[in-house]
Protein backbone atom coordinates (compact mmCIF):
# COMPACT_ATOMS: atom_id res chain seq x y z
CA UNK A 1 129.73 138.77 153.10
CA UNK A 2 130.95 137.61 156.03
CA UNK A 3 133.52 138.72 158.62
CA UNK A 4 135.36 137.23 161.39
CA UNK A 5 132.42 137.05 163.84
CA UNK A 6 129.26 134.73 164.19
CA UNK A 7 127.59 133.20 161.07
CA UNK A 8 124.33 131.63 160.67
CA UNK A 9 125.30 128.17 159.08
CA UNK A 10 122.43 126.40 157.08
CA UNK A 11 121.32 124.46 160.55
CA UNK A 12 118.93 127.74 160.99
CA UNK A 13 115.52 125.79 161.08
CA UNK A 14 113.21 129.48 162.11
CA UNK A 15 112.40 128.31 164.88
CA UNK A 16 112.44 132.15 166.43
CA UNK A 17 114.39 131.14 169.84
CA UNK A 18 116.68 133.35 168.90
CA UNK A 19 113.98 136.37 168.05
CA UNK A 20 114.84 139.35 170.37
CA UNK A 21 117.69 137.85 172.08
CA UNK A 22 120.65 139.86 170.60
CA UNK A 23 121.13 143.22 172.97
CA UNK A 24 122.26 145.03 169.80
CA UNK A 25 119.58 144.27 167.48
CA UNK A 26 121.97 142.60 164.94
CA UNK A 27 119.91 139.54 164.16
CA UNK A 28 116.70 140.29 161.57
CA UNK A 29 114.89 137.54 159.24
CA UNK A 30 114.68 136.87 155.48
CA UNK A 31 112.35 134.14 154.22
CA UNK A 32 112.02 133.20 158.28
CA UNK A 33 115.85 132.35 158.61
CA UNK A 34 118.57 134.31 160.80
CA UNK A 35 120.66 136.90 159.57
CA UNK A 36 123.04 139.05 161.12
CA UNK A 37 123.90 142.40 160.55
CA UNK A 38 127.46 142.39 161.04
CA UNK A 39 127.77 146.18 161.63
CA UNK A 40 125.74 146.10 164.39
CA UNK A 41 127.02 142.99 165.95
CA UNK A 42 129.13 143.36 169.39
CA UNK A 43 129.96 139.63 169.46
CA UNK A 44 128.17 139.03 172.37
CA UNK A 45 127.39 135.20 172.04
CA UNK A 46 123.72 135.17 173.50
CA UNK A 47 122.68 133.85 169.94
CA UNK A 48 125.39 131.29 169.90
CA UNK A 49 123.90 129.80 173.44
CA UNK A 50 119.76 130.12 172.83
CA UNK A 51 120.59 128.26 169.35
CA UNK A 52 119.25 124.65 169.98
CA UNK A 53 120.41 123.62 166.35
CA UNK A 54 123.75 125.35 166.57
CA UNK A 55 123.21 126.93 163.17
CA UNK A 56 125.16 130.09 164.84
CA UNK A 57 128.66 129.74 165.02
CA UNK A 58 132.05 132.28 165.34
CA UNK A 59 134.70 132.15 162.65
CA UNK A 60 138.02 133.05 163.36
C-alpha cells in the first residue's frame, strides 16, 4: 500500500541503477523489480534522479 512518498510506477525495467543507491536501505527487489519499503524511506530523492526510465516518482 502506498503512502504519500515515492512509488515505483510500472516503467521499472531492473536495470539495477538504482541497486545500493538509497542511504536508508529502503529500496529491495521482488522478481528483479524495485520496491520500496516505505517505513524505512526518508524521502531522500537519490532514486528519483539515478532512475533513467523514471519508473520512481513522489505522490502527493
Amino acid at each position: 500500500m502506498e503512502k504519500d512518498g515515492y512509488i515505483i510506477v510500472h516503467g521499472c525495467r531492473k536495470c539495477g541503477k538504482c541497486d545500493n543507491i538509497c542511504p536508508s536501505g529502503a529500496l529491495y527487489r521482488v522478481d528483479g523489480e524495485a520496491r520500496i519499503d516505505y517505513e524505512k524511506c526518508t524521502q531522500c530523492g537519490e532514486c528519483v534522479e539515478i532512475c533513467p526510465n523514471k519508473a520512481i516518482v513522489y505522490l502527493e
